[in-house]
Protein backbone atom coordinates (compact mmCIF):
# COMPACT_ATOMS: atom_id res chain seq x y z
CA UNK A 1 0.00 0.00 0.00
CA UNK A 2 1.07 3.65 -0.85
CA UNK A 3 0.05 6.60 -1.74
CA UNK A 4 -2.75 6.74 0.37
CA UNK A 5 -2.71 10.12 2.41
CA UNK A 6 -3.96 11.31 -0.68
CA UNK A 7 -7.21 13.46 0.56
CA UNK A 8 -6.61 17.73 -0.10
CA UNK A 9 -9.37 18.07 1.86
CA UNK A 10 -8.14 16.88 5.28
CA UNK A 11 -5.57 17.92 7.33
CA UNK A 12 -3.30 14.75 7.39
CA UNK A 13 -4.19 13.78 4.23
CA UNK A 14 -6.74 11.12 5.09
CA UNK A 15 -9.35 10.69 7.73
CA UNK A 16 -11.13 7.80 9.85
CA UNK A 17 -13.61 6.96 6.92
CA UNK A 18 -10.71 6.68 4.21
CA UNK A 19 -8.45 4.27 6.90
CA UNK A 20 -11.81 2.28 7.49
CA UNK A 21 -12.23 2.16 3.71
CA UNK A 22 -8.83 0.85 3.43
CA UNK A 23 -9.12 -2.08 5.94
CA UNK A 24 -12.26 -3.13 4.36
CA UNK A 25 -10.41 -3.54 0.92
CA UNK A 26 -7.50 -5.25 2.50
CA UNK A 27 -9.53 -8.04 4.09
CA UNK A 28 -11.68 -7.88 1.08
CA UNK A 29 -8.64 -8.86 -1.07
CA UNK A 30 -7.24 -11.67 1.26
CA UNK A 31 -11.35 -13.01 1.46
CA UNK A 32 -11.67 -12.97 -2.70
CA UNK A 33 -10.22 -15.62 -4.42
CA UNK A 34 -7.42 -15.11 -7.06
CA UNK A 35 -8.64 -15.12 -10.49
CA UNK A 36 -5.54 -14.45 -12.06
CA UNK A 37 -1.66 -15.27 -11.56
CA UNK A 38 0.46 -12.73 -9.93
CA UNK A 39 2.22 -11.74 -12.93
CA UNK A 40 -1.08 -11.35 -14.73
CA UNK A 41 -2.86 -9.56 -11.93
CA UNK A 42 -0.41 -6.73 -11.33
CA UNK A 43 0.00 -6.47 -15.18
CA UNK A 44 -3.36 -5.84 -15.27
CA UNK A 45 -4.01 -3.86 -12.67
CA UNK A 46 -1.32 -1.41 -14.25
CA UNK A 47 -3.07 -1.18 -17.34
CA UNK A 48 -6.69 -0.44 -15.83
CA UNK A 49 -4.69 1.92 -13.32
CA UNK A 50 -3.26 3.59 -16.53
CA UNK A 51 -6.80 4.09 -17.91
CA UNK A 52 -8.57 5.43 -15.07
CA UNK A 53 -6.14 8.02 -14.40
CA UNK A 54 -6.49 9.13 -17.87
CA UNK A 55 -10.12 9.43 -17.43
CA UNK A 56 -12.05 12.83 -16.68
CA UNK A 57 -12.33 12.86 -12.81
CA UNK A 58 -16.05 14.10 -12.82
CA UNK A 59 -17.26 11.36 -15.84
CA UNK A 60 -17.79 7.67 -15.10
CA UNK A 61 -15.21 5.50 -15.70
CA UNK A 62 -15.30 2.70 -18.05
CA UNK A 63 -14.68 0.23 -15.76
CA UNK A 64 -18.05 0.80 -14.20
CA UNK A 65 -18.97 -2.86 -13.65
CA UNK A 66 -16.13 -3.99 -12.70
CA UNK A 67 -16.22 -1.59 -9.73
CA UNK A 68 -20.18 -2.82 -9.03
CA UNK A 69 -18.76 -5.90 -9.06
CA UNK A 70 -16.09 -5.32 -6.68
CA UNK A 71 -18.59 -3.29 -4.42
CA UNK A 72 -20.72 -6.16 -4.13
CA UNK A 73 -18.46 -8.67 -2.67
CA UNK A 74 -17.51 -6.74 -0.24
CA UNK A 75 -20.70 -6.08 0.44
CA UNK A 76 -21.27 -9.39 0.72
CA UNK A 77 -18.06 -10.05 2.82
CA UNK A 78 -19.35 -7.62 5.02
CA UNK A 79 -22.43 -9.34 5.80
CA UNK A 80 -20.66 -12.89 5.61
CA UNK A 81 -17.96 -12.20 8.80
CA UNK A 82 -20.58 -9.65 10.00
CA UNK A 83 -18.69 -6.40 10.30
CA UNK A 84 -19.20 -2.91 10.85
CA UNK A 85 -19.31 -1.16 7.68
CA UNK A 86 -21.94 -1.81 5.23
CA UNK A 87 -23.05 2.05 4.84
CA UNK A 88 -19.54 3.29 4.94
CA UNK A 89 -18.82 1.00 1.83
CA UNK A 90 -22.28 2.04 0.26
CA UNK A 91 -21.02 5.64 0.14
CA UNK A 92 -18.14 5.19 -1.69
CA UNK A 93 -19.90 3.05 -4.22
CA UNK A 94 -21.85 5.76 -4.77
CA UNK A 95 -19.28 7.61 -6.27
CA UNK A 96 -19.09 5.09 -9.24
CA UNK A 97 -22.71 6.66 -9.98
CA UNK A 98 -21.70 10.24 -8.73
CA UNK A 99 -18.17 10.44 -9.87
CA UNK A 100 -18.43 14.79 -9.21
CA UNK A 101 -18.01 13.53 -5.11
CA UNK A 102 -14.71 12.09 -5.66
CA UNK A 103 -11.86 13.57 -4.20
CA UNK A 104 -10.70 14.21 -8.07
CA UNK A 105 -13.62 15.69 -9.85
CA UNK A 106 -14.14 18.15 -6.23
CA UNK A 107 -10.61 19.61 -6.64
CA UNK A 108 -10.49 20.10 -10.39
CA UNK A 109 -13.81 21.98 -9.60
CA UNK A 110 -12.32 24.39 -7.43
CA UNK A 111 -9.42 24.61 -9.15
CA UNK A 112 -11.07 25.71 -12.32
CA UNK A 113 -13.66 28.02 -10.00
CA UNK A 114 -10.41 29.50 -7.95
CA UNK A 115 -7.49 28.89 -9.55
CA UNK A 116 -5.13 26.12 -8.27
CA UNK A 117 -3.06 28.58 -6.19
CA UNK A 118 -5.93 30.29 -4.67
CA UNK A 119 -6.88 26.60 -3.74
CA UNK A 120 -3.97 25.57 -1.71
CA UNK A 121 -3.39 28.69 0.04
CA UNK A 122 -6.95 28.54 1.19
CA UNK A 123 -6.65 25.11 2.22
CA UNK A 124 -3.11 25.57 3.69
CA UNK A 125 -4.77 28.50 5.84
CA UNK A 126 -7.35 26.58 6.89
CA UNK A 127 -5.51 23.35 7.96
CA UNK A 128 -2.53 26.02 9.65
CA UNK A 129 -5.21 27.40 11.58
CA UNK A 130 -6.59 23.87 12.64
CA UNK A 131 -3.33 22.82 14.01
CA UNK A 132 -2.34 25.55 16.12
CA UNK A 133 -5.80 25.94 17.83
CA UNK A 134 -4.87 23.65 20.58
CA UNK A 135 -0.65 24.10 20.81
CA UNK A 136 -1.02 23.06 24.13
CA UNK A 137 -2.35 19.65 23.19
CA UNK A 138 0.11 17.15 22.13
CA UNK A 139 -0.68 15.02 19.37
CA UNK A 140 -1.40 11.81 19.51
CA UNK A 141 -2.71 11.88 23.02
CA UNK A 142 -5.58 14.54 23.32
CA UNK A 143 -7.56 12.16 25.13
CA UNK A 144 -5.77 12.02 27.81
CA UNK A 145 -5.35 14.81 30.75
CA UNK A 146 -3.67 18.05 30.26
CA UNK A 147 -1.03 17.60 32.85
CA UNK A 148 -0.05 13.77 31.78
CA UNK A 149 0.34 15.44 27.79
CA UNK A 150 2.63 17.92 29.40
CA UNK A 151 4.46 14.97 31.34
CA UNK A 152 5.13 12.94 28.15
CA UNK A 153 5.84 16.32 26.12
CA UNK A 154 8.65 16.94 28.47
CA UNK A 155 9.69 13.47 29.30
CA UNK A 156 10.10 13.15 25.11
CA UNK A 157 12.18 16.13 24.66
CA UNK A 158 14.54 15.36 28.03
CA UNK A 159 15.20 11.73 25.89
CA UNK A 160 13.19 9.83 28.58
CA UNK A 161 11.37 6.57 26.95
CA UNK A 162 7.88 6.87 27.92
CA UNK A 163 5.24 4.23 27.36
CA UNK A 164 1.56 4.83 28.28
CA UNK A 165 0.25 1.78 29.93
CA UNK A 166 -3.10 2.74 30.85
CA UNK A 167 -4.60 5.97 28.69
CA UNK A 168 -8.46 5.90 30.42
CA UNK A 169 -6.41 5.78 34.05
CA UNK A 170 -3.44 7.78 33.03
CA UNK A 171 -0.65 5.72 34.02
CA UNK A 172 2.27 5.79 31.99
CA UNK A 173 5.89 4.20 32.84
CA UNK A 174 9.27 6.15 32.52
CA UNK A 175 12.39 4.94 31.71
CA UNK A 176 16.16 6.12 31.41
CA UNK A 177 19.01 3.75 30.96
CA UNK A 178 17.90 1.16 34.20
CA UNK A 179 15.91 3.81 35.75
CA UNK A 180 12.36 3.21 36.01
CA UNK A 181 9.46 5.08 37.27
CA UNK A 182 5.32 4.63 36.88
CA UNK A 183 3.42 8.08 36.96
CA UNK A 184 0.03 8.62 37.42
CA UNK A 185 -1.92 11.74 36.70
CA UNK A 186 0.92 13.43 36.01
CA UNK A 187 2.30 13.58 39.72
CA UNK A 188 1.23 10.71 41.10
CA UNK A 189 4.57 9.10 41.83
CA UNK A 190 6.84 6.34 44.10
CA UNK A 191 7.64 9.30 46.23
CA UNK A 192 4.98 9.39 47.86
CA UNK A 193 3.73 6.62 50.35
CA UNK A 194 0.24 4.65 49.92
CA UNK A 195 -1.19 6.72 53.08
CA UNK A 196 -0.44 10.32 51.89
CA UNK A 197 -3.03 10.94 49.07
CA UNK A 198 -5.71 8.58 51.49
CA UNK A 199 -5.23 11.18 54.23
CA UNK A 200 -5.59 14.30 51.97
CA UNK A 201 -8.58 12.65 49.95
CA UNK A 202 -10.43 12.90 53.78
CA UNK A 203 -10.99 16.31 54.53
CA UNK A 204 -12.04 15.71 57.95
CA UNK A 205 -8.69 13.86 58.88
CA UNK A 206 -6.98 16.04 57.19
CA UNK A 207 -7.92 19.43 59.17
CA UNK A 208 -7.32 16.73 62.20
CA UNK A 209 -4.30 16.49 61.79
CA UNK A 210 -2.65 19.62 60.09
CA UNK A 211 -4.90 21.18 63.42
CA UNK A 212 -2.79 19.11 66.03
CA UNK A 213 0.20 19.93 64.45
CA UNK A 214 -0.66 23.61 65.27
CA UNK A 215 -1.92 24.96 61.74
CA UNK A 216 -4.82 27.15 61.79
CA UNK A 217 -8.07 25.26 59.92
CA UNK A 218 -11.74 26.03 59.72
CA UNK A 219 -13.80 24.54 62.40
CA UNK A 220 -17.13 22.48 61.41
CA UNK A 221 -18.16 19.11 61.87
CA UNK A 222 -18.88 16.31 59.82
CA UNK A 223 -22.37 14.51 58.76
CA UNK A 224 -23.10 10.91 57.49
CA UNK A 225 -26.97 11.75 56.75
CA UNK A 226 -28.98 14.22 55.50
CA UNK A 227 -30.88 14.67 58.30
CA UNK A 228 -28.50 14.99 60.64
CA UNK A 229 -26.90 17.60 58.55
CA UNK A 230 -30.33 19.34 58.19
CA UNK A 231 -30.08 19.51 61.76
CA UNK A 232 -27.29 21.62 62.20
CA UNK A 233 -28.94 24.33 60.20
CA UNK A 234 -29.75 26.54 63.51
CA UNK A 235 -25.82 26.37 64.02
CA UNK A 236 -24.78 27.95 60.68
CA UNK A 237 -27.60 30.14 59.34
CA UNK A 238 -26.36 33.09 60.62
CA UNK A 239 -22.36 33.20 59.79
CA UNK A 240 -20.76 32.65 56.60
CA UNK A 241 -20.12 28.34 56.01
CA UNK A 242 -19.19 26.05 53.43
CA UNK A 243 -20.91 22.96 52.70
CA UNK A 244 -18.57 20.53 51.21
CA UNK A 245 -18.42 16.71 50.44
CA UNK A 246 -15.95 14.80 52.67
CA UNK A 247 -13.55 12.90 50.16
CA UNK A 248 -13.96 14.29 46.41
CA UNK A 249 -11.51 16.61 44.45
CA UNK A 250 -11.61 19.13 41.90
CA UNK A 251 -14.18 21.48 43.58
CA UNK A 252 -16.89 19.52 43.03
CA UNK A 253 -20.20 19.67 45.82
CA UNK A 254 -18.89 23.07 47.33
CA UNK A 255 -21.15 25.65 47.91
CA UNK A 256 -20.64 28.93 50.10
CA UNK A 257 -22.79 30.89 51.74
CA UNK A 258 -21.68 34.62 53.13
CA UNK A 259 -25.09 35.91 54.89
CA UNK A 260 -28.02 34.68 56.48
CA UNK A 261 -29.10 31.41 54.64
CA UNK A 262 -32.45 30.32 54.38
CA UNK A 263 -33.19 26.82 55.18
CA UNK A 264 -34.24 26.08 51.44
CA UNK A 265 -30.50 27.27 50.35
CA UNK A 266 -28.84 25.38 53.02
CA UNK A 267 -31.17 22.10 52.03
CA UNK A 268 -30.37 22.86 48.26
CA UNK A 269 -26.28 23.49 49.23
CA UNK A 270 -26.58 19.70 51.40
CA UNK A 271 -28.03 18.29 48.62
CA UNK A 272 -25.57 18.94 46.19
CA UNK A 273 -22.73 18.24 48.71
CA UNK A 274 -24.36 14.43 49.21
CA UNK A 275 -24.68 14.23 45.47
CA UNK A 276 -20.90 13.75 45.67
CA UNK A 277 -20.11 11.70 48.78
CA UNK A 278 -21.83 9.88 51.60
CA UNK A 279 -20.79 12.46 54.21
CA UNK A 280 -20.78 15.98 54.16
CA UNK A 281 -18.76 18.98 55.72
CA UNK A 282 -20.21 21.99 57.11
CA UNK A 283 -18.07 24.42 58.29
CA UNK A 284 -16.50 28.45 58.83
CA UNK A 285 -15.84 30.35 55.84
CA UNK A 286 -12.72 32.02 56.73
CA UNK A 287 -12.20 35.59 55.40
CA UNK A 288 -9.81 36.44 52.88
CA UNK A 289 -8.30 35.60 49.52
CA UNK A 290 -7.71 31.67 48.44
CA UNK A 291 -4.54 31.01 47.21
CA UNK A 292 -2.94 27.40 45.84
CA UNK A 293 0.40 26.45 46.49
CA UNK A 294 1.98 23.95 44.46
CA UNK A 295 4.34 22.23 46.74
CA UNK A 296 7.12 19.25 45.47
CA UNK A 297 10.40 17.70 47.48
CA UNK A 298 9.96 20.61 50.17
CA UNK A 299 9.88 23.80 47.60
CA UNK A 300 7.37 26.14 46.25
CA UNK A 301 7.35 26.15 42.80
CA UNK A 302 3.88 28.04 42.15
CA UNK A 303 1.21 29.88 43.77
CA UNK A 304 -1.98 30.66 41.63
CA UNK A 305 -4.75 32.89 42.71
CA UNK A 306 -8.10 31.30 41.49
CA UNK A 307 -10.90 33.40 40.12
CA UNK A 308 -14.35 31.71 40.43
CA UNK A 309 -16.39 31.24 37.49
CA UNK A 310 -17.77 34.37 36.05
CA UNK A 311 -19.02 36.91 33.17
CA UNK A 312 -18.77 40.92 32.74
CA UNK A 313 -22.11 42.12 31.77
CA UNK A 314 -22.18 44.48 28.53
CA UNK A 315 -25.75 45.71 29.31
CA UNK A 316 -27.26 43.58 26.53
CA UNK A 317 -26.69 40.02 26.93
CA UNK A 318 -28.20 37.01 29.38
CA UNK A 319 -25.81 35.82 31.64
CA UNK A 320 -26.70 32.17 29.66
CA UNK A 321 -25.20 34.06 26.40
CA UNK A 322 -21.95 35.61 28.60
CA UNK A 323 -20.90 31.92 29.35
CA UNK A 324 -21.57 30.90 26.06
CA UNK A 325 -19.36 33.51 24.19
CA UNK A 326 -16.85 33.05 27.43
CA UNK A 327 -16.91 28.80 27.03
CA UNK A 328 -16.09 29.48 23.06
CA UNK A 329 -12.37 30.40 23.86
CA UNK A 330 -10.09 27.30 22.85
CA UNK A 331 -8.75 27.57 25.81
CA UNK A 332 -11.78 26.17 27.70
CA UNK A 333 -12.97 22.57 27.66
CA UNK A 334 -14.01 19.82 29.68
CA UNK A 335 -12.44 16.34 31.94
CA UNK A 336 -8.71 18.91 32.49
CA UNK A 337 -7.93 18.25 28.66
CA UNK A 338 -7.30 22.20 28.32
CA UNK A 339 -5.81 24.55 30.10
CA UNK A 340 -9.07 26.35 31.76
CA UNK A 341 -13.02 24.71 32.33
CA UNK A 342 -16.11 25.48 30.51
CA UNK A 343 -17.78 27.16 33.23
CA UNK A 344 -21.28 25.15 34.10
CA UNK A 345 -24.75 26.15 34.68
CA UNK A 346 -25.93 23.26 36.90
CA UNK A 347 -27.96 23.79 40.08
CA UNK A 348 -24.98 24.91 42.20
CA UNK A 349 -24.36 28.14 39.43
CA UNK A 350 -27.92 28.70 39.58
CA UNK A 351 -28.68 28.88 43.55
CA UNK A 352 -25.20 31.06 43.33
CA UNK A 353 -27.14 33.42 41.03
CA UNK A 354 -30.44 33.11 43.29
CA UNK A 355 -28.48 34.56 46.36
CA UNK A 356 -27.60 37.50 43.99
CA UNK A 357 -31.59 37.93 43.02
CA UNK A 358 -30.22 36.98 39.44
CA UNK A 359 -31.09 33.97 36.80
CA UNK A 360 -29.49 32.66 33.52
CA UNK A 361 -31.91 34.86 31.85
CA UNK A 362 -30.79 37.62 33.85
CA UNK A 363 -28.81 40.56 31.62
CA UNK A 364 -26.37 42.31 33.85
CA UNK A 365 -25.18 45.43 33.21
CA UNK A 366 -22.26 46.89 31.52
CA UNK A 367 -19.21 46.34 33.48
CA UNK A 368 -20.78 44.55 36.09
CA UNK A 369 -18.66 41.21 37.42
CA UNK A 370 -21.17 38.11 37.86
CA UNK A 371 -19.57 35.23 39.96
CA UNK A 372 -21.29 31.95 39.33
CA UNK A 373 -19.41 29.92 41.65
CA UNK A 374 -17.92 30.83 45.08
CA UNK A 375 -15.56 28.36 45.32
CA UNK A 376 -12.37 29.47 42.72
CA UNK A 377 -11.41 26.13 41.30
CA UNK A 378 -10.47 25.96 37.68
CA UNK A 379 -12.03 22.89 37.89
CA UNK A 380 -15.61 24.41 37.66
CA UNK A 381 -14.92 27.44 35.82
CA UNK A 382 -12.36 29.88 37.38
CA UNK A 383 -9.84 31.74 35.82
CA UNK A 384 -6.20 31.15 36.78
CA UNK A 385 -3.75 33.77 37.84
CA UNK A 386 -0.19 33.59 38.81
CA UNK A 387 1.10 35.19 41.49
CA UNK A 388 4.00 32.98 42.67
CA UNK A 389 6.39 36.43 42.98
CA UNK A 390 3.80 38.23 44.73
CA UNK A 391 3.44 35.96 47.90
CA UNK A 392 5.73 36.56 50.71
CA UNK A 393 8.14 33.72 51.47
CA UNK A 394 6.41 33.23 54.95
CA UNK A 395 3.69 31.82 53.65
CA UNK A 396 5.39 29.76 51.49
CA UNK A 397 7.17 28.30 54.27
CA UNK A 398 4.00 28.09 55.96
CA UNK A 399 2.98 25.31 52.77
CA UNK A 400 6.14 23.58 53.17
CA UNK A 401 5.46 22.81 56.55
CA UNK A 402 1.63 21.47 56.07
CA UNK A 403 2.89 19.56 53.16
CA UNK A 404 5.72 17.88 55.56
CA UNK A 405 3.32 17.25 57.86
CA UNK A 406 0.71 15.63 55.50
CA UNK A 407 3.92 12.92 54.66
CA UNK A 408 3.43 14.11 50.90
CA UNK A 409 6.33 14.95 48.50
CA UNK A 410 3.78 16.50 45.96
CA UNK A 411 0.75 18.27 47.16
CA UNK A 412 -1.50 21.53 46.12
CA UNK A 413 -2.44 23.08 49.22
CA UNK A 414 -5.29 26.27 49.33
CA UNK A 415 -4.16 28.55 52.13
CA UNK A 416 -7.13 31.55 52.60
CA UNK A 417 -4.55 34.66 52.65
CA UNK A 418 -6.26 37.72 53.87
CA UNK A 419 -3.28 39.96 53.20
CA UNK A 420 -0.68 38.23 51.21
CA UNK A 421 1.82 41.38 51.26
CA UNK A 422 2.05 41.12 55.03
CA UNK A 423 4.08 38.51 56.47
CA UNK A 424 2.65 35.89 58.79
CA UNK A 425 2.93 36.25 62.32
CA UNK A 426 -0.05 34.92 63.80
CA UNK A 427 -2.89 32.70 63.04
CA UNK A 428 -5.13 35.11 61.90
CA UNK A 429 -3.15 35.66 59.13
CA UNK A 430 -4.34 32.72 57.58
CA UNK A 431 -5.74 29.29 56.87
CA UNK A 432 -5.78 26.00 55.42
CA UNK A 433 -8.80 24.72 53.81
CA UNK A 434 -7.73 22.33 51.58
CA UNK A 435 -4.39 20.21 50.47
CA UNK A 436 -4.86 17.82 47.14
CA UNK A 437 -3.04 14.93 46.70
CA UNK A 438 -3.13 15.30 42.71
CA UNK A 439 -2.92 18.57 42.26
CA UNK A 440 -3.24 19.91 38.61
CA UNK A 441 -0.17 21.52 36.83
CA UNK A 442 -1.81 22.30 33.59
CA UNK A 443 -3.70 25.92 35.56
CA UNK A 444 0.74 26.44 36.20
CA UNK A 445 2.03 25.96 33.29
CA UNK A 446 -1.13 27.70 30.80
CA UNK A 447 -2.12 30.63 33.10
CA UNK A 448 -5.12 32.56 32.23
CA UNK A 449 -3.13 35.45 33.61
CA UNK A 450 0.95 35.35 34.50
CA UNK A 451 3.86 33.76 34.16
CA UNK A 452 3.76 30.22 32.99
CA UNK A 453 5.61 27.51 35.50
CA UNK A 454 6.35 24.13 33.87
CA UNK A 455 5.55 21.96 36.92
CA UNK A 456 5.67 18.86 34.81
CA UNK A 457 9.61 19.92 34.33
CA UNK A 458 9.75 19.90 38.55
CA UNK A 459 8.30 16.14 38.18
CA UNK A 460 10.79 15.04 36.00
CA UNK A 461 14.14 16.84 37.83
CA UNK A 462 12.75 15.13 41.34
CA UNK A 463 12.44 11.14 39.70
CA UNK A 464 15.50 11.79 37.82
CA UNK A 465 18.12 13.74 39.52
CA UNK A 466 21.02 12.02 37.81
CA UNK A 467 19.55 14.01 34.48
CA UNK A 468 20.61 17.38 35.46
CA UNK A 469 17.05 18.20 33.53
């Protein structure tokens, strides 16, 4: 076979349907029987090849039953070993009837319409701008998460051998001369023991114990039921709290409430919190401004303020149409495979809006900031910004320390920073609401906002030091 990535119209040259095609045919000619010896077969194949391309691209060809013929049996075939592909094969034997679809007669047609020049350029432009609308994707592997694609990207260029041995569970495996190492997730590595990322995944045991070890950490309590939870409604309604699931990542099942809360809000908040896990945290929204701290082998190497998910109203657009324009930047998908989230507009977004007397329909007004989420995870929306030079070392040190004490080598800890000029001195200068044992490098290195920090570049100097990476 060659010759094949023949197509003008596709980027590559040929597409799923042509490679489908093509494996079809194959089989087809080892299911056929020979009706002629080798030497006769390619002899004639050569002179019907000769023909045809002699032919007018948009006429029929005269070889019209033969290619029935051919159609037929594998056709047939099709339905004999009962594969996939019967309609698939029908199209293309349309094309015996309809030769003006062919890939031929089409670019003849715009070549005579256009000009051939005028042709390529516009299709060169066109396939250009195809490629470099995701750069930060790496090909080959776009369905797997952001931060492993960065991983492999790097591992590639440093002359690591990588191998991906699981793509739905992204694990891949490592290797450099005898050195071995098996990554998950991008940062999910040998450093780290078996208990680390089981104690961060439980938020309750972890406040426990980053608490004992004298860090400061929101107080609240834990429910298994709904009812009990419902209970403690009396307890909160009054103060600022955060309803949160127990054990899940990613910002998922948060919701925050800054005023009085009626009980249908705190019902609807409990709700979506269970939704996630079996138990539920409800605790004290502590004041100030969330910042995460990428933490690896006892050093800082980022620190990202998170906006949550959000619109600026121009005065004549829903706040449905905002998130729509906002969710069309390539930049913004969905399951971490780009750099920022489509922001969502699920029940938590819309009981967010309800305790600002708006809905999707709502059209805010020109200039005016619209927050759809209260928790700032890029995860659900928010917008990433770097500040890793802005943050005073103390606080830094401060994330060292949790980290230490959490047993972890790589961990993304949220510290609420009221005042992140000032340096810490007491414990009202901050807190710890959250430390992730996975945390995601992709916000790091693609910014919405800031300098970029290629984490995955961190991974790779701490499991191969002997590189000099």
């Amino acid at each position: 076979m060659r010759n094949i990535d023949l197509n003008p119209f596709d980027r590559v040259g040929i597409d799923a349907e042509e490679i489908e095609f093509i494996h079809l045919f194959m089989l087809y000619l080892l299911w056929t029987d020979e009706k002629l010896s080798a030497d006769e077969w390619v002899a004639e194949g050569n002179r019907i090849s000769d023909e045809v391309s002699l032919e007018h691209p948009a006429k029929p060809t005269a070889h019209l039953a033969e290619g029935q013929a051919i159609f037929a049996e594998m056709l047939q075939m099709v339905d004999d070993l009962e594969l996939d592909g019967a309609d698939l094969l029908k199209k293309y034997q349309g094309w015996l009837e309809h030769p003006e679809e062919t890939l031929a007669a089409r670019i003849l047609a715009l070549d005579e319409a256009e000009g051939q020049a005028a042709v390529a350029t516009k299709l060169g432009r066109k396939f250009y701008d195809q490629a470099w609308a995701y750069p930060y994707q790496l090909a080959g592997f776009q369905e797997m998460e952001l931060s492993t694609q960065n991983l492999l990207f790097d591992a590639i260029q440093k002359g690591i051998e990588t191998e991906v041995l699981d793509r739905q569970d992204q694990f891949v495996k490592l290797q450099h001369n005898d050195h071995q190492e098996l990554v998950k997730n991008g940062n999910m590595t040998s450093k780290d023991t078996y208990i680390a990322p089981l104690l961060m995944a439980n938020k309750t045991v972890t406040k426990i114990v980053l608490a004992r070890a004298g860090f400061r950490v929101p107080d609240g309590e834990t429910f298994g039921t709904m009812e009990e939870a419902k209970k403690a409604y009396p307890r909160f309604a009054q103060k600022a709290f955060v309803i949160k699931p127990k054990s899940t990542n990613y910002g998922l099942g948060i919701t925050i409430f800054k005023g009085e809360t009626s009980i249908t809000d705190f019902n609807a908040g409990l709700a979506i919190a269970f939704a996630e896990d079996d138990e539920v945290i409800i605790e004290e929204f502590l004041p100030g401004t969330e910042y995460r701290f990428f933490v690896i082998d006892h050093q800082v190497k980022a620190v990202l303020l998170r906006t949550p998910a959000n619109v600026i109203g121009d005065g004549e657009r829903s706040i449905e149409e905002l998130v729509a324009e906002k969710n069309a930047n390539p930049l913004r998908g969905t399951n971490h495979r780009s750099p920022l989230e489509k922001i969502q507009l699920g029940d938590l977004e819309q009981l967010m809006l309800k305790e600002q007397g708006l809905r999707i329909d709502s059209v805010p007004e020109k200039g005016q900031q619209v927050f759809l989420r209260e928790n700032s995870n890029v995860s659900t929306g928010g917008d990433s910004i770097d500040v890793t030079e802005e943050i005073h070392e103390s606080y830094k040190q401060l994330a060292i320390d949790a980290v230490e004490v959490l047993g972890a080598s790589i961990s993304g800890i949220d510290l609420i920073i009221p005042d992140k000029d000032k340096a810490y001195e007491t414990h009202e200068d901050y807190g710890i609401i959250e430390a992730n044992f996975n945390p995601m490098m992709h916000m790091h290195i693609y910014p919405y906002i800031g300098k970029s920090r290629r984490l995955t570049l961190d991974v790779l100097r701490f499991l191969y030091p002997e590189m000099n990476i």
